[in-house]
PDB file of N, CA and C in Angstrom:
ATOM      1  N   UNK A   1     260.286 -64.954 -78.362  1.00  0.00           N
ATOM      2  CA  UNK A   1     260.019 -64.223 -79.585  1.00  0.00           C
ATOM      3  C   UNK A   1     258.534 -63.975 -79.673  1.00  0.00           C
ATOM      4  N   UNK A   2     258.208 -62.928 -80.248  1.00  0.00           N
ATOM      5  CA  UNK A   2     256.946 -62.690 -80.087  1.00  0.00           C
ATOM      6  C   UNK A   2     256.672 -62.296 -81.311  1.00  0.00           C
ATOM      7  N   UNK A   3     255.496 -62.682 -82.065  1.00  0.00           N
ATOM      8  CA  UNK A   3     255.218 -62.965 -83.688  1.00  0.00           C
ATOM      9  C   UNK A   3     253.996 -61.750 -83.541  1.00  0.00           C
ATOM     10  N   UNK A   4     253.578 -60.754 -84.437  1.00  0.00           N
ATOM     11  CA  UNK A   4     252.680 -60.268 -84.412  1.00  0.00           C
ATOM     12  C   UNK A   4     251.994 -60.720 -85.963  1.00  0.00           C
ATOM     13  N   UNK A   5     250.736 -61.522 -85.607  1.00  0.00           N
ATOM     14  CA  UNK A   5     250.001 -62.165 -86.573  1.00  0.00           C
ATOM     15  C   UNK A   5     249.466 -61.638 -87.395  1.00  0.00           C
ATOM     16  N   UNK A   6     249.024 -59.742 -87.337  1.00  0.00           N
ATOM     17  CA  UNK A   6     248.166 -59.181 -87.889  1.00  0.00           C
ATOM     18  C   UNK A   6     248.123 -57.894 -87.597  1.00  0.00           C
ATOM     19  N   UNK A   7     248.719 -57.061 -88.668  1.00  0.00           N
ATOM     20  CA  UNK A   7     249.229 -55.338 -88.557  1.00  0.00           C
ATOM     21  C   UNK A   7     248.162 -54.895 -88.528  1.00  0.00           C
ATOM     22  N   UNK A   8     248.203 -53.446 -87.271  1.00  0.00           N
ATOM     23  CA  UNK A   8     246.691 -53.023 -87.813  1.00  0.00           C
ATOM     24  C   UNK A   8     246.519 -52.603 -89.108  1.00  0.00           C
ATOM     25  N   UNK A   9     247.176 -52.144 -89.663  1.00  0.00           N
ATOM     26  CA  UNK A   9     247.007 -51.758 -91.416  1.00  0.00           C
ATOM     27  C   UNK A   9     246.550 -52.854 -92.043  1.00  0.00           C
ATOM     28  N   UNK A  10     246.605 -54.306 -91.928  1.00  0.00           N
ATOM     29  CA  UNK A  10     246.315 -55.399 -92.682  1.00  0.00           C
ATOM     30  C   UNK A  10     244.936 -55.397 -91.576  1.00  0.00           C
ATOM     31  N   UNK A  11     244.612 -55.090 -90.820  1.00  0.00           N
ATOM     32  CA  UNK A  11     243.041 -55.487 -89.712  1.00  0.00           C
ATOM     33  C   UNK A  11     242.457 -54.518 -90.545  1.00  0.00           C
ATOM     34  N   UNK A  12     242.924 -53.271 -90.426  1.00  0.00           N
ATOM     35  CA  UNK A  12     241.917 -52.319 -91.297  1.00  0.00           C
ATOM     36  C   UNK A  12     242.002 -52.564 -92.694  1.00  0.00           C
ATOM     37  N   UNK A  13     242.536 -52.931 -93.694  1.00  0.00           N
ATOM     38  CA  UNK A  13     242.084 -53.596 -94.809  1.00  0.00           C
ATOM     39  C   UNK A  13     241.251 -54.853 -94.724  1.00  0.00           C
ATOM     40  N   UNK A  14     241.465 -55.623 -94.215  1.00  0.00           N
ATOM     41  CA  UNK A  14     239.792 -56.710 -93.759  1.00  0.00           C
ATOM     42  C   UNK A  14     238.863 -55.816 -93.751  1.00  0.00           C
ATOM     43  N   UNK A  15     238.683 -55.171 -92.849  1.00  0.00           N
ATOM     44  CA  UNK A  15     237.475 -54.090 -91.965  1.00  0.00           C
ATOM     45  C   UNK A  15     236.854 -53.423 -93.462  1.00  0.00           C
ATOM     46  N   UNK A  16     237.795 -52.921 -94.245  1.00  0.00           N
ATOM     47  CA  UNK A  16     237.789 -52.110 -95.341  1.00  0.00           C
ATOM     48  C   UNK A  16     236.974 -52.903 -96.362  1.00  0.00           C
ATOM     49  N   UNK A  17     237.167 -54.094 -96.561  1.00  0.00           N
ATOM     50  CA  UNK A  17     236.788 -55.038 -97.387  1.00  0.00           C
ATOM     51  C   UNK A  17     235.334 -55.452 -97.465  1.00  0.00           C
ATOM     52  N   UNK A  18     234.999 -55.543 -98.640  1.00  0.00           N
ATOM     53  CA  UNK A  18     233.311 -56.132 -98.943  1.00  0.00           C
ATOM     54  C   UNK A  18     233.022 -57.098 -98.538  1.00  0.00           C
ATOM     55  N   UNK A  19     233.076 -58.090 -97.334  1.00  0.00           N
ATOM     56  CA  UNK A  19     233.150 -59.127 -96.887  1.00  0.00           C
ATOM     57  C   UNK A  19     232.360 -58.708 -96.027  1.00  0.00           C
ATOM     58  N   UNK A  20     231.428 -60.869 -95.552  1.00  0.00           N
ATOM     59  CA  UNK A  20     230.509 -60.460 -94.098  1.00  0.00           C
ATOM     60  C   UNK A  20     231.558 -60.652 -93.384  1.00  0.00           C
ATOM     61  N   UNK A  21     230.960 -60.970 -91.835  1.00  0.00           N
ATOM     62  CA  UNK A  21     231.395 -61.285 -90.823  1.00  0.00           C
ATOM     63  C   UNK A  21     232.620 -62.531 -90.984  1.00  0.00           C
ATOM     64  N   UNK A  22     231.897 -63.057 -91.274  1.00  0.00           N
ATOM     65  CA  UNK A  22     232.581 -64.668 -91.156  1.00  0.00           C
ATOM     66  C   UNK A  22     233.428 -64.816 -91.948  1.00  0.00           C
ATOM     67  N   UNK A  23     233.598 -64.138 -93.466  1.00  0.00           N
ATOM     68  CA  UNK A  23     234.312 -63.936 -94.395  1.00  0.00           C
ATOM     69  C   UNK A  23     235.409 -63.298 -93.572  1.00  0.00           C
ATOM     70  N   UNK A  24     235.825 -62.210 -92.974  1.00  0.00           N
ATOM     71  CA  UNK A  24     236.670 -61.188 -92.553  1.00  0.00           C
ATOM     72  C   UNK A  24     237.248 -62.043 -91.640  1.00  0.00           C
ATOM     73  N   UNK A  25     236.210 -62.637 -90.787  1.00  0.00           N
ATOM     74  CA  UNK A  25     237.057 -63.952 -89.668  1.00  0.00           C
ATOM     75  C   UNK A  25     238.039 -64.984 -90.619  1.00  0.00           C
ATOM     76  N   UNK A  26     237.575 -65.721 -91.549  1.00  0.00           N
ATOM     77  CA  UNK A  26     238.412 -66.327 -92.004  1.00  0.00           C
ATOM     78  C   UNK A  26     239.592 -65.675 -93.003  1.00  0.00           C
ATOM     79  N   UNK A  27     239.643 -64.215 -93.087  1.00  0.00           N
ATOM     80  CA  UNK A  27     240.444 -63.680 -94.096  1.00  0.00           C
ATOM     81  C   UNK A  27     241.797 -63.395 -93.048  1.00  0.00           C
ATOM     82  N   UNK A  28     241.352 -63.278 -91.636  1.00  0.00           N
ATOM     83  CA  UNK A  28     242.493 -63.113 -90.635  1.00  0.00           C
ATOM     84  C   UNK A  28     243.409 -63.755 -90.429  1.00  0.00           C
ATOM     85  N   UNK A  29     241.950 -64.857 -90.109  1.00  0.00           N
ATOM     86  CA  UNK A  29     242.923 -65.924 -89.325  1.00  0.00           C
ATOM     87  C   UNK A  29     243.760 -66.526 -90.838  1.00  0.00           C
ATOM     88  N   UNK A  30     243.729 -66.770 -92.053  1.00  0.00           N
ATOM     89  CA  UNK A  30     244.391 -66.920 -93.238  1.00  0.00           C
ATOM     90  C   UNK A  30     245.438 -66.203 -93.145  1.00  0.00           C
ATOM     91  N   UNK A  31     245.269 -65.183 -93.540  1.00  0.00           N
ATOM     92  CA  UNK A  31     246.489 -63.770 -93.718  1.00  0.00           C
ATOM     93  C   UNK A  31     247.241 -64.533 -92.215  1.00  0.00           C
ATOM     94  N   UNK A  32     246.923 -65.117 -91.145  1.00  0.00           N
ATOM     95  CA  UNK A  32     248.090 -64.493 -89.568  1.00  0.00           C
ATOM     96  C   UNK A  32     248.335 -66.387 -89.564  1.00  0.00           C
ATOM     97  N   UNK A  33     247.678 -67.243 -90.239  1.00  0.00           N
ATOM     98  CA  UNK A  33     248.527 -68.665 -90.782  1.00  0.00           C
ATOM     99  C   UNK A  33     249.081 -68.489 -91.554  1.00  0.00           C
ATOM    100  N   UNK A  34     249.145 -67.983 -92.460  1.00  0.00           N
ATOM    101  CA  UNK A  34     250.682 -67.416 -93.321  1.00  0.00           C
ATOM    102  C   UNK A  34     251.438 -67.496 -92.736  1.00  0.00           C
ATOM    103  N   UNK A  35     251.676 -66.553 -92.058  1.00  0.00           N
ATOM    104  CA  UNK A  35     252.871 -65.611 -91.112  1.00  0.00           C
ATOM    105  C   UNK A  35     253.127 -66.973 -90.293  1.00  0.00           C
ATOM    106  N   UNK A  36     252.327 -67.384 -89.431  1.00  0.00           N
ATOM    107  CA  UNK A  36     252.876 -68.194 -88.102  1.00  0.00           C
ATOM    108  C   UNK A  36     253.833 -69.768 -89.235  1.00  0.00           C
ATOM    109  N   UNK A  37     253.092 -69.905 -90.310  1.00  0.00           N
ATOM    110  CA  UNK A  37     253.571 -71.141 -90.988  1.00  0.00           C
ATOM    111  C   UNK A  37     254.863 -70.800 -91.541  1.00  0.00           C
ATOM    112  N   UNK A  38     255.189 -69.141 -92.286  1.00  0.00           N
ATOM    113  CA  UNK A  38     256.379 -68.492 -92.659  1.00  0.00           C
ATOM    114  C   UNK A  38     257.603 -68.969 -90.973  1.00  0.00           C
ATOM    115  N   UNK A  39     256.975 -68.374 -90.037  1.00  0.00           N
ATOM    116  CA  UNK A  39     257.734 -68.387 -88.904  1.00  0.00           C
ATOM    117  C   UNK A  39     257.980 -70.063 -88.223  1.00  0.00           C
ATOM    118  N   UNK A  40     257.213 -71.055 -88.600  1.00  0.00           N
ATOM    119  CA  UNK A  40     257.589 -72.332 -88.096  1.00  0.00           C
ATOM    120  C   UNK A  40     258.810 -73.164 -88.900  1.00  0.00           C
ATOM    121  N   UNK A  41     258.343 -73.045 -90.203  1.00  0.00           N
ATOM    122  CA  UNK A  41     259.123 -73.006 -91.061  1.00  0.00           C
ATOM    123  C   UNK A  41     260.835 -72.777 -91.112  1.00  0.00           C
ATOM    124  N   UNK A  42     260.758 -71.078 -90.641  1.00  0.00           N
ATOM    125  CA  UNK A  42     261.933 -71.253 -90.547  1.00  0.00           C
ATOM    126  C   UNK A  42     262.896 -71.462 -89.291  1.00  0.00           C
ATOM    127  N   UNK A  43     262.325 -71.614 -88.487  1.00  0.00           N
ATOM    128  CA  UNK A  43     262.465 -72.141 -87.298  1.00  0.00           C
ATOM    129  C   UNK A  43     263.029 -73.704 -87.052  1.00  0.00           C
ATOM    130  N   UNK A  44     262.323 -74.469 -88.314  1.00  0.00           N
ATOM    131  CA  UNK A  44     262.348 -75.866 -88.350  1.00  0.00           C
ATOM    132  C   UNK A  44     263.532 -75.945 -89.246  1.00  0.00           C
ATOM    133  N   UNK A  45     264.423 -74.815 -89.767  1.00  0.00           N
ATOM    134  CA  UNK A  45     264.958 -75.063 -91.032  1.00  0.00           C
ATOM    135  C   UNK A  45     264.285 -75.452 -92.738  1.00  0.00           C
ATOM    136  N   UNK A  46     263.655 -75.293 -92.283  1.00  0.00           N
ATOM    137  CA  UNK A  46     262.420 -75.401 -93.785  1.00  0.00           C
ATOM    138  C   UNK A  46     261.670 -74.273 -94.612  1.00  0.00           C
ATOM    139  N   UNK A  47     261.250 -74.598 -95.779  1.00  0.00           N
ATOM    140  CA  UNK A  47     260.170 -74.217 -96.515  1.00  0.00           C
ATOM    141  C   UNK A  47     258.745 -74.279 -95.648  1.00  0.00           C
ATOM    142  N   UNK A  48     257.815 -73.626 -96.475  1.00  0.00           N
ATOM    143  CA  UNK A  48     256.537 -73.761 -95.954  1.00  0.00           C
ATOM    144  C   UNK A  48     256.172 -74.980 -96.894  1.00  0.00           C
ATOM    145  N   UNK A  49     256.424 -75.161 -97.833  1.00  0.00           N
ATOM    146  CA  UNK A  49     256.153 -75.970 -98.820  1.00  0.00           C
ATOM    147  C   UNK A  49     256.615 -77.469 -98.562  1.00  0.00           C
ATOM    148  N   UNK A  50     257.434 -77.793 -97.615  1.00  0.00           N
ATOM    149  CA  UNK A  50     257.820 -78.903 -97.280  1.00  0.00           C
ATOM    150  C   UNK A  50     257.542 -79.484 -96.128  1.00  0.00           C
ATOM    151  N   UNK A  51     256.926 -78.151 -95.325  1.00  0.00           N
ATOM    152  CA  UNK A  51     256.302 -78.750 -94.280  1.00  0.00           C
ATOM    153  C   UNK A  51     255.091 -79.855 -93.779  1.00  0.00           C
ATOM    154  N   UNK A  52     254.975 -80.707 -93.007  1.00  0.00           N
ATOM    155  CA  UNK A  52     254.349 -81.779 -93.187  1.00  0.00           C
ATOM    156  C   UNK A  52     253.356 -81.281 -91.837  1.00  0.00           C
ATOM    157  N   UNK A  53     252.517 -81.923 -91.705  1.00  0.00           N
ATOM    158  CA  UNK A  53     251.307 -81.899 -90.371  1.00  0.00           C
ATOM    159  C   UNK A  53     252.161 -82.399 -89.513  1.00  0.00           C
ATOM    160  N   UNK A  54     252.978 -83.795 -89.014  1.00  0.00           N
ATOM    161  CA  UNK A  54     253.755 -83.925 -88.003  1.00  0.00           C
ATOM    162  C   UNK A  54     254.760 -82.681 -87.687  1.00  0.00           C
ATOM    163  N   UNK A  55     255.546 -82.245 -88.489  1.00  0.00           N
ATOM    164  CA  UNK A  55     256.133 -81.157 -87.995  1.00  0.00           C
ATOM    165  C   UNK A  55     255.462 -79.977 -87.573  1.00  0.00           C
ATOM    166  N   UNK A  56     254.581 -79.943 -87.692  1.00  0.00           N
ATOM    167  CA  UNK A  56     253.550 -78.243 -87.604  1.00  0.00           C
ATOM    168  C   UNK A  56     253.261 -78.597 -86.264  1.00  0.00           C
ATOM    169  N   UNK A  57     252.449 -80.057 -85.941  1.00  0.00           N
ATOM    170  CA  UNK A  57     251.844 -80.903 -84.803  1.00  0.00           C
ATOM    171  C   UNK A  57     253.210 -80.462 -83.011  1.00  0.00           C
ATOM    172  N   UNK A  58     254.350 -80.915 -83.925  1.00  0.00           N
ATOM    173  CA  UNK A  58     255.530 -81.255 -83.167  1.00  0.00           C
ATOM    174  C   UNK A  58     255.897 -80.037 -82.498  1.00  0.00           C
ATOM    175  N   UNK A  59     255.510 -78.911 -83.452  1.00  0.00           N
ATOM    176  CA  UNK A  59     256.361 -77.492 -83.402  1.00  0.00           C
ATOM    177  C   UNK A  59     255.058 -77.217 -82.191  1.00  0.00           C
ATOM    178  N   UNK A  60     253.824 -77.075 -82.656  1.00  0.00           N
ATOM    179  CA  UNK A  60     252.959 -76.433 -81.691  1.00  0.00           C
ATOM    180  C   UNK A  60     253.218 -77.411 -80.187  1.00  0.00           C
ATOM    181  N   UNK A  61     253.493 -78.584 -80.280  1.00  0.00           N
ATOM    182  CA  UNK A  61     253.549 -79.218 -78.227  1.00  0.00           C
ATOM    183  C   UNK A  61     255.020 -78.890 -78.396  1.00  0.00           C
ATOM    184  N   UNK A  62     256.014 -78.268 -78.785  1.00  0.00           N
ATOM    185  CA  UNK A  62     257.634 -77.569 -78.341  1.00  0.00           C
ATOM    186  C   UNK A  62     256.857 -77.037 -77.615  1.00  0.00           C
ATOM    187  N   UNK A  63     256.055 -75.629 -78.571  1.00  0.00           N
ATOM    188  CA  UNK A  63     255.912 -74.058 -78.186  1.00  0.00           C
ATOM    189  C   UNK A  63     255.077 -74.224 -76.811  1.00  0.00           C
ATOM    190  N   UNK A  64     253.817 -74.900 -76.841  1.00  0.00           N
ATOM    191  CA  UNK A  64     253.205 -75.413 -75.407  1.00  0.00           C
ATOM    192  C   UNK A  64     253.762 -76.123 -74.195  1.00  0.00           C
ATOM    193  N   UNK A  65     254.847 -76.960 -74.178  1.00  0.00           N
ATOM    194  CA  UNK A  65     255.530 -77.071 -73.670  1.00  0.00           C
ATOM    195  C   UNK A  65     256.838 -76.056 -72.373  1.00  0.00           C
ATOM    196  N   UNK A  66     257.664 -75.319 -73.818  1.00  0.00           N
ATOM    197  CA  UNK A  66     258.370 -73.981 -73.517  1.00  0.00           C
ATOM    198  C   UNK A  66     257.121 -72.991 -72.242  1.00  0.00           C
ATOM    199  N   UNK A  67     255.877 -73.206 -72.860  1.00  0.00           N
ATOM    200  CA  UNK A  67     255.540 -71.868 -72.136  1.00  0.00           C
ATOM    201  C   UNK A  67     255.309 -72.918 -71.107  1.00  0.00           C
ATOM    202  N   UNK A  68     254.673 -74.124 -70.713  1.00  0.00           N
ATOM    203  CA  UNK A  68     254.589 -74.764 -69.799  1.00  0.00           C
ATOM    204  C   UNK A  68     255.753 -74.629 -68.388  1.00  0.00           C
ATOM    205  N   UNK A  69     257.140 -74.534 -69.078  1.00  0.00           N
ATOM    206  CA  UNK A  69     258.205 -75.093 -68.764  1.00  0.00           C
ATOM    207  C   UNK A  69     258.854 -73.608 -67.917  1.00  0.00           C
ATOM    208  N   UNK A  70     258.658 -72.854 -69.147  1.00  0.00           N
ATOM    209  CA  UNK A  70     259.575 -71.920 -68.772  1.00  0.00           C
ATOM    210  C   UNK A  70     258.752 -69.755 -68.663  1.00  0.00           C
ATOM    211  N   UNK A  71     257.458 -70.388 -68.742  1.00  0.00           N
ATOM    212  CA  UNK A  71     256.364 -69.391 -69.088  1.00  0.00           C
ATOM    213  C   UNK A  71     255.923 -68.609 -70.333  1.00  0.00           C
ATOM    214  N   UNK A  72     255.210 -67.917 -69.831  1.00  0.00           N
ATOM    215  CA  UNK A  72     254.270 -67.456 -71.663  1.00  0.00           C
ATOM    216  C   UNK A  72     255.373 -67.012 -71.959  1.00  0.00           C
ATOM    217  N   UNK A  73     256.225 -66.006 -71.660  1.00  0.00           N
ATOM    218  CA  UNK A  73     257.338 -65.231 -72.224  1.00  0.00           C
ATOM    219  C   UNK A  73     258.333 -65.541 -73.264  1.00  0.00           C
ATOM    220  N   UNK A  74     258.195 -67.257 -72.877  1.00  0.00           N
ATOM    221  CA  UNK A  74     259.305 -67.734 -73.726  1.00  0.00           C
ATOM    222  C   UNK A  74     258.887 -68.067 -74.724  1.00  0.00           C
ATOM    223  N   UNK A  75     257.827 -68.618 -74.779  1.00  0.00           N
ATOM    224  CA  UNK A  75     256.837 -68.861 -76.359  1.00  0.00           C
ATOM    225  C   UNK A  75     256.439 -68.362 -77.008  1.00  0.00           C
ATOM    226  N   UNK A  76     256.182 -68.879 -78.189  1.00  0.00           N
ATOM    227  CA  UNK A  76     255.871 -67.922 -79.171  1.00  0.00           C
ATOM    228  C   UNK A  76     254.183 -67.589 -79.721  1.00  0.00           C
ATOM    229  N   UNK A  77     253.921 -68.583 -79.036  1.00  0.00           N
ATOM    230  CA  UNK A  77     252.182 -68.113 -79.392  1.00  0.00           C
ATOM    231  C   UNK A  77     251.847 -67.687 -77.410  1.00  0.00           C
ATOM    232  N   UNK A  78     251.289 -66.368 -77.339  1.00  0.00           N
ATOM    233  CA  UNK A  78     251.202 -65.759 -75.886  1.00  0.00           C
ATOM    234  C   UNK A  78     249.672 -65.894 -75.596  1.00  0.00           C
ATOM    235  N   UNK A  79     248.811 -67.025 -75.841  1.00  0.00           N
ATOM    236  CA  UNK A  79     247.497 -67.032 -75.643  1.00  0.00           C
ATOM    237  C   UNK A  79     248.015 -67.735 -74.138  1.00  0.00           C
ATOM    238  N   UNK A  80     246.937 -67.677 -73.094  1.00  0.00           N
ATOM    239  CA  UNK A  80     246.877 -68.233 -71.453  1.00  0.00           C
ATOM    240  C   UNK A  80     246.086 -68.790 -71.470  1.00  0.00           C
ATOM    241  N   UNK A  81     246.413 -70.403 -71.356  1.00  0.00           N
ATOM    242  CA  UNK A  81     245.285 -71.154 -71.658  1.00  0.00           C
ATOM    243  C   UNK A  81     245.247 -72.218 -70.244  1.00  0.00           C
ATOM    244  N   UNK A  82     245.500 -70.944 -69.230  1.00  0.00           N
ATOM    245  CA  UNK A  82     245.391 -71.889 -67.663  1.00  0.00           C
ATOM    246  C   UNK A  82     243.922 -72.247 -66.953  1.00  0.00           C
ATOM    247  N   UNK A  83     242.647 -71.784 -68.034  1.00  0.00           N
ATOM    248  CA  UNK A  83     241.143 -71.569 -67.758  1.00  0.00           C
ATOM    249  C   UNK A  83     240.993 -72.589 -68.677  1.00  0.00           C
ATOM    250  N   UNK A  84     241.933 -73.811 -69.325  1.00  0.00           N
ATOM    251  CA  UNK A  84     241.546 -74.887 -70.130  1.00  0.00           C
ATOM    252  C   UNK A  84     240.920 -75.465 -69.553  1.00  0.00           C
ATOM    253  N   UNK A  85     240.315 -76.648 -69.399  1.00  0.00           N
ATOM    254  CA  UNK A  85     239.784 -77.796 -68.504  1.00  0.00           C
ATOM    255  C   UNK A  85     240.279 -79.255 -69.514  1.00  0.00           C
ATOM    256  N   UNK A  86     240.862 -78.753 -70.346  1.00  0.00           N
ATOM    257  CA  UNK A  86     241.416 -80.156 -71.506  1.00  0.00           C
ATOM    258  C   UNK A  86     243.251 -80.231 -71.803  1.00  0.00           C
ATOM    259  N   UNK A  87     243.577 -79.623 -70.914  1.00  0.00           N
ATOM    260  CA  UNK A  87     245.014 -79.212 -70.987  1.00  0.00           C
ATOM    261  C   UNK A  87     245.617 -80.618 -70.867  1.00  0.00           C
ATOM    262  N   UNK A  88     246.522 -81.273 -71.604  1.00  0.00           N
ATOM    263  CA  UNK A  88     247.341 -82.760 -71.078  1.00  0.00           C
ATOM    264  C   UNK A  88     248.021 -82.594 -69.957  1.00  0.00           C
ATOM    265  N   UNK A  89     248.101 -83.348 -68.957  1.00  0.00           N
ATOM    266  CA  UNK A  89     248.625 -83.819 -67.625  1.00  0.00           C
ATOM    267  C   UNK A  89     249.706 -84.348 -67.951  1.00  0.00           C
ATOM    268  N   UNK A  90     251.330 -84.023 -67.365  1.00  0.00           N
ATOM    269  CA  UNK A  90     252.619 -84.626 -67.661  1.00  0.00           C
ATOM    270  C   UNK A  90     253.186 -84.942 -66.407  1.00  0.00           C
TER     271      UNK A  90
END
């Protein structure tokens, strides 16, 4: 499944916005944790509202895992993080 974090119509309203730099950075990445927390959520069978840090924790080493396991394709966050140098060893 592949989640798109951030419409360009919602990028160009940031862009649009009276905000500096750093403001617009954190208005993104806000607005596209919504969405990914909407999407863990229901994934987990849950609310966003009931969600706890262990489950959020749990959900992100599934999704790292899956792509580990079975490649980016299958996961749901598609960042390539094979240029890590801190990646856990299994």
């Amino acid at each position: 499944m592949s989640l798109q974090f951030l419409t360009e119509e919602e990028s160009a309203a940031v862009d649009a916005a009276l905000l500096t730099t750093p403001e617009k950075f954190l208005t993104r990445l806000t607005l596209s944790t919504g969405k990914l927390l909407v999407y863990i959520a229901k994934d987990l069978g849950t609310t966003v509202e009931a969600l706890d840090n262990q489950q959020i924790i749990a959900w992100f080493e599934a999704d790292s895992k899956r792509k580990q396991l079975e490649g980016i394709q299958s996961s749901v966050l598609k960042w390539d993080a094979k240029n890590l140098t801190d990646l856990p060893k299994e």
